[in-house]
PDB file of N, CA and C in Angstrom:
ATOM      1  N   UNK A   1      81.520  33.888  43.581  1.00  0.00           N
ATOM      2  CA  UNK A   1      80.279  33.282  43.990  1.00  0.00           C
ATOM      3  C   UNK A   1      79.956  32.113  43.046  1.00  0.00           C
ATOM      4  N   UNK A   2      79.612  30.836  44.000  1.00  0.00           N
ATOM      5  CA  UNK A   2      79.185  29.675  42.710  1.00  0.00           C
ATOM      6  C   UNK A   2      77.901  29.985  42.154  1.00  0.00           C
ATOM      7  N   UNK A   3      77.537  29.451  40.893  1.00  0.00           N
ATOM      8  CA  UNK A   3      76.939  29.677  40.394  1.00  0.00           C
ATOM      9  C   UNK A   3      75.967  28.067  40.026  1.00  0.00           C
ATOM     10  N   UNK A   4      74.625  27.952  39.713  1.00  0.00           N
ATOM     11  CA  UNK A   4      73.959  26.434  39.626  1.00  0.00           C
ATOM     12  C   UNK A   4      73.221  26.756  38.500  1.00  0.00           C
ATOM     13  N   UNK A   5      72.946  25.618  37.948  1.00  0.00           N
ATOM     14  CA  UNK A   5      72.371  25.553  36.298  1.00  0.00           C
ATOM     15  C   UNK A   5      71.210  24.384  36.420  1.00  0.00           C
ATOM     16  N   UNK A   6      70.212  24.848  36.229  1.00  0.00           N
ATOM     17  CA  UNK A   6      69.250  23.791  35.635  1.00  0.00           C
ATOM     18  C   UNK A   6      69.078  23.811  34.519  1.00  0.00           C
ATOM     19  N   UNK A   7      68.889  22.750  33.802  1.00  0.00           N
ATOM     20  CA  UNK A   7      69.348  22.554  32.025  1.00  0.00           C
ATOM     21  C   UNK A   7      68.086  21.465  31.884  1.00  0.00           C
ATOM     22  N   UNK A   8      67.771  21.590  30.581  1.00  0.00           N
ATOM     23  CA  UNK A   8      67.110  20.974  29.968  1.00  0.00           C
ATOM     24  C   UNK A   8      68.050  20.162  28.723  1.00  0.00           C
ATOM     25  N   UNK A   9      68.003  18.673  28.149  1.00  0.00           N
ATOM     26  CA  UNK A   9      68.874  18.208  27.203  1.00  0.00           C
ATOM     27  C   UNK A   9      67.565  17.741  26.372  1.00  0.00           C
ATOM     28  N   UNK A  10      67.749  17.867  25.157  1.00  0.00           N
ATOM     29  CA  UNK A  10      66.601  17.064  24.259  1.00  0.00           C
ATOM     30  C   UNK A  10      67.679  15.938  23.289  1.00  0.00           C
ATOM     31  N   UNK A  11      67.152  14.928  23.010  1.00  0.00           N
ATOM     32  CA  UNK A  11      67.728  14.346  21.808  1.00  0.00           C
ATOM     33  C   UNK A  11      67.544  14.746  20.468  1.00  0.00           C
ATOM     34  N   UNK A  12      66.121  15.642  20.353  1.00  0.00           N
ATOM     35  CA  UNK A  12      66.133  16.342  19.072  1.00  0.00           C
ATOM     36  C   UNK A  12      64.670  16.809  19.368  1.00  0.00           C
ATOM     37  N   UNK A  13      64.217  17.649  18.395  1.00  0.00           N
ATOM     38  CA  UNK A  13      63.075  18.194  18.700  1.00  0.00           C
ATOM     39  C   UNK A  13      61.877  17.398  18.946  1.00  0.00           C
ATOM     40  N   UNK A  14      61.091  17.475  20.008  1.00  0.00           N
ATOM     41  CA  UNK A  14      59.966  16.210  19.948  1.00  0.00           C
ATOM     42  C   UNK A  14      60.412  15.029  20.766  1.00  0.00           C
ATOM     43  N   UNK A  15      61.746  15.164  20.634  1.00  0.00           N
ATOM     44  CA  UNK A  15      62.277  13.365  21.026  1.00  0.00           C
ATOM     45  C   UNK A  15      62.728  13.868  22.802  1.00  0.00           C
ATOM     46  N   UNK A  16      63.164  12.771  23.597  1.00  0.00           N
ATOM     47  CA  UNK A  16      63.373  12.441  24.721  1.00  0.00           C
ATOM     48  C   UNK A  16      64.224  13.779  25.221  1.00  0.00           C
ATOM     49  N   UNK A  17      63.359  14.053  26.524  1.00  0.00           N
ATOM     50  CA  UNK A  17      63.728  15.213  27.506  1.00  0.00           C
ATOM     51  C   UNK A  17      64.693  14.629  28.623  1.00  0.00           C
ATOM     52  N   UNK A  18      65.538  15.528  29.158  1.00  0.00           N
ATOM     53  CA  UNK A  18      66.496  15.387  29.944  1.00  0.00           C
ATOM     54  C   UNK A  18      66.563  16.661  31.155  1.00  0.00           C
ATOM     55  N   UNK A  19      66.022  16.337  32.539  1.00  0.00           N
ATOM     56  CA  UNK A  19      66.649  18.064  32.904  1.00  0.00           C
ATOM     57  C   UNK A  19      67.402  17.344  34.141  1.00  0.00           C
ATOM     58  N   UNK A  20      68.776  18.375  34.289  1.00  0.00           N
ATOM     59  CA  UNK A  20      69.344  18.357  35.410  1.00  0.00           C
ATOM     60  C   UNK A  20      69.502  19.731  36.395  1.00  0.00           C
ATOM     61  N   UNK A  21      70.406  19.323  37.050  1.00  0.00           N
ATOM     62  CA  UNK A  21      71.245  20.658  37.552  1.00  0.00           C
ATOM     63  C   UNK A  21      72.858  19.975  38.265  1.00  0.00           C
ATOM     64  N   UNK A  22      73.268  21.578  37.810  1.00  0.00           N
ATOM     65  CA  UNK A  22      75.086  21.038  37.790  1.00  0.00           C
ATOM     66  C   UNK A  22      75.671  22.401  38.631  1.00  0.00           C
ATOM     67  N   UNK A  23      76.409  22.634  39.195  1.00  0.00           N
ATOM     68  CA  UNK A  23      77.660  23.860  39.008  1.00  0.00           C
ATOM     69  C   UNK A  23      78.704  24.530  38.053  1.00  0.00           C
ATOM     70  N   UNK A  24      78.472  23.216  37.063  1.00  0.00           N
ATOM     71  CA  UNK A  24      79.376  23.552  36.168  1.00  0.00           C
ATOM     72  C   UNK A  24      78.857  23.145  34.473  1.00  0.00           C
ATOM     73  N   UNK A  25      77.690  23.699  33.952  1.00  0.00           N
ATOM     74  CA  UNK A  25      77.330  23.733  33.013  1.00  0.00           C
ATOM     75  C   UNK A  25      77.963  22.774  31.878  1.00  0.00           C
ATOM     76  N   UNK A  26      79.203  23.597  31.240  1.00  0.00           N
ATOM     77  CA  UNK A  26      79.803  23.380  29.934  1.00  0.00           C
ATOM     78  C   UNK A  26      80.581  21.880  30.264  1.00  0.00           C
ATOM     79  N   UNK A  27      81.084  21.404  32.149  1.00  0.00           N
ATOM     80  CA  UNK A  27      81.801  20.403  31.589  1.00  0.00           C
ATOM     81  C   UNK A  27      80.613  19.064  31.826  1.00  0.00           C
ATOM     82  N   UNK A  28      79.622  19.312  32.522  1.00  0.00           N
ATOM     83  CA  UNK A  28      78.765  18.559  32.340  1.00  0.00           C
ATOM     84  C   UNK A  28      77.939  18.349  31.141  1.00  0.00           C
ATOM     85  N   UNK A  29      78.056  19.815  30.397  1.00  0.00           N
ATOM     86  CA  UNK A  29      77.315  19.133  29.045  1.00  0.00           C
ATOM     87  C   UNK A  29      78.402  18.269  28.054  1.00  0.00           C
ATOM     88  N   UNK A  30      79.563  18.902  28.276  1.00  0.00           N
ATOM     89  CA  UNK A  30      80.699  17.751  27.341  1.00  0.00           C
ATOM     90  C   UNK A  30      80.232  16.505  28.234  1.00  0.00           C
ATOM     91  N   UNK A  31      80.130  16.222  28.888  1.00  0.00           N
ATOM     92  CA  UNK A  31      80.336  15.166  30.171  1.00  0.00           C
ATOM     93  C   UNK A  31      79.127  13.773  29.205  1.00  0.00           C
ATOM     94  N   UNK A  32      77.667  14.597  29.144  1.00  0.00           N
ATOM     95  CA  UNK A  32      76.528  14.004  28.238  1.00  0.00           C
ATOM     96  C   UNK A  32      76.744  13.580  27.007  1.00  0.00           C
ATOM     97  N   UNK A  33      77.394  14.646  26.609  1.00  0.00           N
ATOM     98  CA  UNK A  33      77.519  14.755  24.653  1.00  0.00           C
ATOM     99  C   UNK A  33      78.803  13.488  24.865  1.00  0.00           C
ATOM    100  N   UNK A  34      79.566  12.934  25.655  1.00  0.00           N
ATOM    101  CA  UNK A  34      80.319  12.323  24.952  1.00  0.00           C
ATOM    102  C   UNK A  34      80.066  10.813  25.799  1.00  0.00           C
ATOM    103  N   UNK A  35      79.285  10.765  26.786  1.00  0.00           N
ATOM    104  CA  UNK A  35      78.922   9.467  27.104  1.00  0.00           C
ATOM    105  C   UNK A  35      79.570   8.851  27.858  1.00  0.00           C
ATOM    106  N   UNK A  36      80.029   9.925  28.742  1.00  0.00           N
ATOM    107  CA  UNK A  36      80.777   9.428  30.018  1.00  0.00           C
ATOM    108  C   UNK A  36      80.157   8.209  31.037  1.00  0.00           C
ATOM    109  N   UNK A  37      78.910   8.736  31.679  1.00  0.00           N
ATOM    110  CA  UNK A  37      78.244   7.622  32.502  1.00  0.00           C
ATOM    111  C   UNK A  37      76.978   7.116  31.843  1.00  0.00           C
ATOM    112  N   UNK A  38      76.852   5.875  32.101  1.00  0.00           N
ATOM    113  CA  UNK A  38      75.283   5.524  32.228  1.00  0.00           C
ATOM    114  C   UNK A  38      74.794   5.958  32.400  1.00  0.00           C
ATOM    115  N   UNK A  39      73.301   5.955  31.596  1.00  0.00           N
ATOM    116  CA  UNK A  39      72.114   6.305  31.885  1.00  0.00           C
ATOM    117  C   UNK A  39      71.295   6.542  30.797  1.00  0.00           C
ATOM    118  N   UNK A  40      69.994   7.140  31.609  1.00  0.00           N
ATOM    119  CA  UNK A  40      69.121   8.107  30.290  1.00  0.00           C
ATOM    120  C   UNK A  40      69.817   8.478  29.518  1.00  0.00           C
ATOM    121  N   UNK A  41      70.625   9.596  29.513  1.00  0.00           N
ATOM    122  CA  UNK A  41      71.298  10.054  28.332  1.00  0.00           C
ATOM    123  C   UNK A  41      72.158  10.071  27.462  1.00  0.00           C
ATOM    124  N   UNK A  42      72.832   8.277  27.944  1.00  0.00           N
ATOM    125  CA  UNK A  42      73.633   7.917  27.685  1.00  0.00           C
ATOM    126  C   UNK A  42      72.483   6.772  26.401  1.00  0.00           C
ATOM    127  N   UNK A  43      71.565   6.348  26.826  1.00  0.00           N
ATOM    128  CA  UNK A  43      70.483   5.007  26.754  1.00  0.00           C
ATOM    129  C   UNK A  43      70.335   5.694  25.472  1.00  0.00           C
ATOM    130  N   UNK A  44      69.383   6.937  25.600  1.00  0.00           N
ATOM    131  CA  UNK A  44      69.017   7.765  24.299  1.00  0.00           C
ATOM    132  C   UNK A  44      69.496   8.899  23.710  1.00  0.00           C
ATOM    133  N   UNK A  45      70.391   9.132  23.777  1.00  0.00           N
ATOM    134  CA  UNK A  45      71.048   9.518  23.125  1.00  0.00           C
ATOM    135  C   UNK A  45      70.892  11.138  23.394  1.00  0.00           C
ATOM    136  N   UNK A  46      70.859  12.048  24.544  1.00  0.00           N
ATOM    137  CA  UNK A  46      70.260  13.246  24.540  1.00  0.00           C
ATOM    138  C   UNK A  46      71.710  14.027  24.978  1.00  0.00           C
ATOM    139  N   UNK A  47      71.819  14.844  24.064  1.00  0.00           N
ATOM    140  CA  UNK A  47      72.891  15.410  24.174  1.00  0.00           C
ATOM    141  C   UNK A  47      72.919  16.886  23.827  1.00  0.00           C
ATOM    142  N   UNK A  48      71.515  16.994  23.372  1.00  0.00           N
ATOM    143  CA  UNK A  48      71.832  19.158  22.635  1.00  0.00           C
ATOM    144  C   UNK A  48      71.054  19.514  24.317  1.00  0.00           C
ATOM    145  N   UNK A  49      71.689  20.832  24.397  1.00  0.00           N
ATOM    146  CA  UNK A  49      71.605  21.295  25.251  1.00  0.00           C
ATOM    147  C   UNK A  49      70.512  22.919  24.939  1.00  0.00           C
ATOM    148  N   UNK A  50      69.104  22.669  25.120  1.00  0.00           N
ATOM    149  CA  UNK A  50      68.035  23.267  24.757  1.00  0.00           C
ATOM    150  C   UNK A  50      67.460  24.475  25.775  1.00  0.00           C
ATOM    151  N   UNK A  51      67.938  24.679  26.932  1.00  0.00           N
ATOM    152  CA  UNK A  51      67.510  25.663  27.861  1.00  0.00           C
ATOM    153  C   UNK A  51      68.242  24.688  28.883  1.00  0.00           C
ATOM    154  N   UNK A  52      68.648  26.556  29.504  1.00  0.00           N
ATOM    155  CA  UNK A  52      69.447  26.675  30.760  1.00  0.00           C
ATOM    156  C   UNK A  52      69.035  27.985  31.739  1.00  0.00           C
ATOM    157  N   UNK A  53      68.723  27.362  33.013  1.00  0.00           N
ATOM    158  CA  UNK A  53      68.542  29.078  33.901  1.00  0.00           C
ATOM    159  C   UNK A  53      70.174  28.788  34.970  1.00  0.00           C
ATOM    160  N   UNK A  54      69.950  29.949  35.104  1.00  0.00           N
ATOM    161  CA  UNK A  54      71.168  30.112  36.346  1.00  0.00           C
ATOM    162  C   UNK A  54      71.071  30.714  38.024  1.00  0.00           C
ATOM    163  N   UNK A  55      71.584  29.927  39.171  1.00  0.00           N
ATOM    164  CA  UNK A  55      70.586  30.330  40.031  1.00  0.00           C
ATOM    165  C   UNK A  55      72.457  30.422  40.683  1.00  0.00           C
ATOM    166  N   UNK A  56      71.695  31.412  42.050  1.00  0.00           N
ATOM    167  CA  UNK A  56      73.218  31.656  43.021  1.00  0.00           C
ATOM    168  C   UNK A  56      73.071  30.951  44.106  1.00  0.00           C
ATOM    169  N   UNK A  57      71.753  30.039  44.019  1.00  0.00           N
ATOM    170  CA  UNK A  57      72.425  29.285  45.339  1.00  0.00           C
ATOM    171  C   UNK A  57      71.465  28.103  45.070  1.00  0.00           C
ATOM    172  N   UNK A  58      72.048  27.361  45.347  1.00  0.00           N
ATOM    173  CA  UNK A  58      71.879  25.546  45.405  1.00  0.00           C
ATOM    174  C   UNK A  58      70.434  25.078  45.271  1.00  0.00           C
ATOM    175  N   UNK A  59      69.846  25.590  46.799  1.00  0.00           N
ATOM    176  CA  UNK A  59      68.587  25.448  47.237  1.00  0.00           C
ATOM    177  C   UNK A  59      67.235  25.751  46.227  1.00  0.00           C
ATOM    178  N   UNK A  60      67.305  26.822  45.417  1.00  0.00           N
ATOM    179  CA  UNK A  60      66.861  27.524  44.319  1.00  0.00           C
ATOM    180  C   UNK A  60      67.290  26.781  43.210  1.00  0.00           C
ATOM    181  N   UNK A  61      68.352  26.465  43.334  1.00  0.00           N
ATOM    182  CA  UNK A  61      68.286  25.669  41.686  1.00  0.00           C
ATOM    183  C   UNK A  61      67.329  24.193  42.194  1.00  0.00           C
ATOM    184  N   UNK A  62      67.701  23.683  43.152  1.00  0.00           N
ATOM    185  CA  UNK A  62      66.923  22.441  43.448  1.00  0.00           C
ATOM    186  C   UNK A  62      65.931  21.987  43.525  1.00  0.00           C
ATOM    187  N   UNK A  63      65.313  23.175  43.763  1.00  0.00           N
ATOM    188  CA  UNK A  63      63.596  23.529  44.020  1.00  0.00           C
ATOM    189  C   UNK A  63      63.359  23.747  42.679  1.00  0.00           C
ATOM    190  N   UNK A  64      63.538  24.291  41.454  1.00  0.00           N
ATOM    191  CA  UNK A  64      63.101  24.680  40.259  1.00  0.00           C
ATOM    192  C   UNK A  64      63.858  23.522  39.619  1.00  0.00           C
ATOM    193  N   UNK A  65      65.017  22.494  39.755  1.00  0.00           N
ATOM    194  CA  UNK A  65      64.395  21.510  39.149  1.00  0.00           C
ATOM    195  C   UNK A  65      63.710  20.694  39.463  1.00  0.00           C
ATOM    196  N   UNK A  66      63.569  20.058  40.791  1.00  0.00           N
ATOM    197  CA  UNK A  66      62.555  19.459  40.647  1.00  0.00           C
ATOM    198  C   UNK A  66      61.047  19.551  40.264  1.00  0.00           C
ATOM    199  N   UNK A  67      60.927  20.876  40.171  1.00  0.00           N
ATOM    200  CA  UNK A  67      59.173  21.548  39.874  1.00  0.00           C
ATOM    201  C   UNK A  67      59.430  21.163  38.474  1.00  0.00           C
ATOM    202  N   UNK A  68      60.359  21.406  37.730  1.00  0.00           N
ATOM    203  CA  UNK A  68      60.545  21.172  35.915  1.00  0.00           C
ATOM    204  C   UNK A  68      60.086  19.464  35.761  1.00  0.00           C
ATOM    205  N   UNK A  69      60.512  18.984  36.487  1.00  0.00           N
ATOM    206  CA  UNK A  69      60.669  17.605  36.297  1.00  0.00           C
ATOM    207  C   UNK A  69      59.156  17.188  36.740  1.00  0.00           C
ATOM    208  N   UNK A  70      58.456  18.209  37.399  1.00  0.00           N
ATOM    209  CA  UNK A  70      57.050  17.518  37.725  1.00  0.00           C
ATOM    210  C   UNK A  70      55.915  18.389  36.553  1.00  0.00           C
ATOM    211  N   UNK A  71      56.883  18.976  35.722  1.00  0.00           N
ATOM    212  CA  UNK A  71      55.847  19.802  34.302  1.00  0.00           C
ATOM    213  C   UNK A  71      55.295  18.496  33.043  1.00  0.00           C
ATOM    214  N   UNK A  72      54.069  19.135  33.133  1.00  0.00           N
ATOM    215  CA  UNK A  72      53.728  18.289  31.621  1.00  0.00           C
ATOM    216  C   UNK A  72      54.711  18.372  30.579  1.00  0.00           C
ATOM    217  N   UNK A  73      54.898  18.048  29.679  1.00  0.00           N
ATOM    218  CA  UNK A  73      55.683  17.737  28.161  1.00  0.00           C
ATOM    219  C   UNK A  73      55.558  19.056  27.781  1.00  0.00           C
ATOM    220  N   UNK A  74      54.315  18.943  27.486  1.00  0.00           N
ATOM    221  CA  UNK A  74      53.860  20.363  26.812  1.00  0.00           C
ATOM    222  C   UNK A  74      54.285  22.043  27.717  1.00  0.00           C
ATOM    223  N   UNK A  75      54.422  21.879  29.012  1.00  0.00           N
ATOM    224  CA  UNK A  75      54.824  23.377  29.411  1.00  0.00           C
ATOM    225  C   UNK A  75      56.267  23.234  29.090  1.00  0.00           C
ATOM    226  N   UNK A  76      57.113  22.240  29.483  1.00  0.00           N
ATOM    227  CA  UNK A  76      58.283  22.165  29.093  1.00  0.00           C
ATOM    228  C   UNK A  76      58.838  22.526  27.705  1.00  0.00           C
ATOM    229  N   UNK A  77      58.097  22.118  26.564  1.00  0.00           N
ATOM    230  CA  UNK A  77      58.398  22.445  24.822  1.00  0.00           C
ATOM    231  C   UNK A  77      57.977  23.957  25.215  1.00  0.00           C
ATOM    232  N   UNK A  78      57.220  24.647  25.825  1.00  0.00           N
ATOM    233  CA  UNK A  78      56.586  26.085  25.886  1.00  0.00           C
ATOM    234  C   UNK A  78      57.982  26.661  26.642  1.00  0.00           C
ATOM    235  N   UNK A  79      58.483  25.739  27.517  1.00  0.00           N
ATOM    236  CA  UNK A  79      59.545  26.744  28.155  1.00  0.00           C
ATOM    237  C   UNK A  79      60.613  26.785  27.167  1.00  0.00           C
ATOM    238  N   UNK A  80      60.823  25.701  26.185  1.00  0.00           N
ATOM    239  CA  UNK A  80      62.061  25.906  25.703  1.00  0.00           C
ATOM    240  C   UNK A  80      61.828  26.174  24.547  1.00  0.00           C
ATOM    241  N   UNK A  81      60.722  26.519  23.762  1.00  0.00           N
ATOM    242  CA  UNK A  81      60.600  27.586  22.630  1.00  0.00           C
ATOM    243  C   UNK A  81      60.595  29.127  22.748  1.00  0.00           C
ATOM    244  N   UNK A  82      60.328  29.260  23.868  1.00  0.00           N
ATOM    245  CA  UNK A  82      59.735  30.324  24.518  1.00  0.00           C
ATOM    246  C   UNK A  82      61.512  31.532  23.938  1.00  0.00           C
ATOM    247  N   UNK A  83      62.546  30.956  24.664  1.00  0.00           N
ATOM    248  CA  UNK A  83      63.715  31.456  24.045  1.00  0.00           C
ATOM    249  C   UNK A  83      64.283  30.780  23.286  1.00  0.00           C
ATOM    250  N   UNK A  84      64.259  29.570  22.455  1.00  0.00           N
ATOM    251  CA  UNK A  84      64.969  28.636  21.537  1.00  0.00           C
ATOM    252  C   UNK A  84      63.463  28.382  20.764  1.00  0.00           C
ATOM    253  N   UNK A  85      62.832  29.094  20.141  1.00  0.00           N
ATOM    254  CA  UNK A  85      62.185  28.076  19.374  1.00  0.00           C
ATOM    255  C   UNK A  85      62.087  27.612  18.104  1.00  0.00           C
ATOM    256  N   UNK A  86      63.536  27.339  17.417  1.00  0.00           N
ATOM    257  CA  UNK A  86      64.486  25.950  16.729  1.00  0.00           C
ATOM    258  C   UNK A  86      65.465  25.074  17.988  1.00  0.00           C
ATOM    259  N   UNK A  87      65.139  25.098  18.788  1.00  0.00           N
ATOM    260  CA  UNK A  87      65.423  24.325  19.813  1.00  0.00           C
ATOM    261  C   UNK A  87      67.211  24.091  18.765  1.00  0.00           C
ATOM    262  N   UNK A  88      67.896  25.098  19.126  1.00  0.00           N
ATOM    263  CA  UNK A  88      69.489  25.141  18.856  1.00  0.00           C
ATOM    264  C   UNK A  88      70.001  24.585  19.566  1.00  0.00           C
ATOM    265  N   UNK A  89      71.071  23.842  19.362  1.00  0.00           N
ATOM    266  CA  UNK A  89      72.088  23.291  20.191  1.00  0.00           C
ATOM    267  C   UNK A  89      72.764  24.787  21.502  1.00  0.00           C
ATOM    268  N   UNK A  90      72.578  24.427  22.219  1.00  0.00           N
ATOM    269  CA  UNK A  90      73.010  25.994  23.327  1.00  0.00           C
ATOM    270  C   UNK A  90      74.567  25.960  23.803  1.00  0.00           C
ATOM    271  N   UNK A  91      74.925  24.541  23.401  1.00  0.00           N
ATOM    272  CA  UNK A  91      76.256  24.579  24.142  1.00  0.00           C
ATOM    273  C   UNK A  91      77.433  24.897  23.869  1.00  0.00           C
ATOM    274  N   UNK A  92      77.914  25.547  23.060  1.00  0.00           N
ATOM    275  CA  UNK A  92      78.978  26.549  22.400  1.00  0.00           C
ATOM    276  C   UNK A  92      78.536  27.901  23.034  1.00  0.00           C
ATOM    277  N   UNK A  93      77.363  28.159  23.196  1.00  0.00           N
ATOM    278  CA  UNK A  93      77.184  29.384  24.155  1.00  0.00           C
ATOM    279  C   UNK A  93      77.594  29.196  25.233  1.00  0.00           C
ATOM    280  N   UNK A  94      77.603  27.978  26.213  1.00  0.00           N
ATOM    281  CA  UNK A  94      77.974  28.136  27.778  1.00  0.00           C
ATOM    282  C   UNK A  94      79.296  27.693  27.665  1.00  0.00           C
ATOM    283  N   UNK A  95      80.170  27.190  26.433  1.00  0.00           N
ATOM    284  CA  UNK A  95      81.546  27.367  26.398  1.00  0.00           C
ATOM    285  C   UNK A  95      82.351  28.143  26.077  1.00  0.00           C
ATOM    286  N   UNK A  96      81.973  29.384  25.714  1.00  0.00           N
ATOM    287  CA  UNK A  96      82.301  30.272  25.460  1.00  0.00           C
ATOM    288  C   UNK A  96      82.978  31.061  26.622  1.00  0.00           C
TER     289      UNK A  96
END
């Protein structure tokens, strides 16, 4: 069964937010961290990977990111202290 990831990327604590969603977590976060395409996260530099949920179907991940992406700043730092709060680099966990 595939599996979908909505992720949150920070450039560092405080600094510039990033959320997506992927199928494939770990090669999309190498994908950021090393500056494959243009863009935001390429622009500023956001590459730690700060919170991740996991959904089984597409539609559900799509719907919860876009609701993330319409959160204040502040619920967002609440979501990702909430289980990270030293906001750790996460991505050696989803390569594992």
């Amino acid at each position: 069964m595939k599996q979908f990831y909505v992720y949150i990327l920070a450039s560092k604590r405080g600094g510039f937010l990033y959320i997506g969603l992927t199928s494939d977590l770990p090669k999309r976060i190498w994908e950021h961290r090393n500056a494959i395409m243009d863009g935001h996260t390429k622009k500023y530099s956001i590459k730690r990977l700060v919170y991740y949920e996991v959904y089984d179907n597409f539609e559900a991940a799509e719907q919860r990111e876009k609701k993330l992406k319409r959160w204040r700043r502040k619920w967002k730092e609440e979501l990702i202290e909430k289980d990270n709060p030293e906001w750790n680099d996460l991505f050696k966990k989803t390569a594992a």
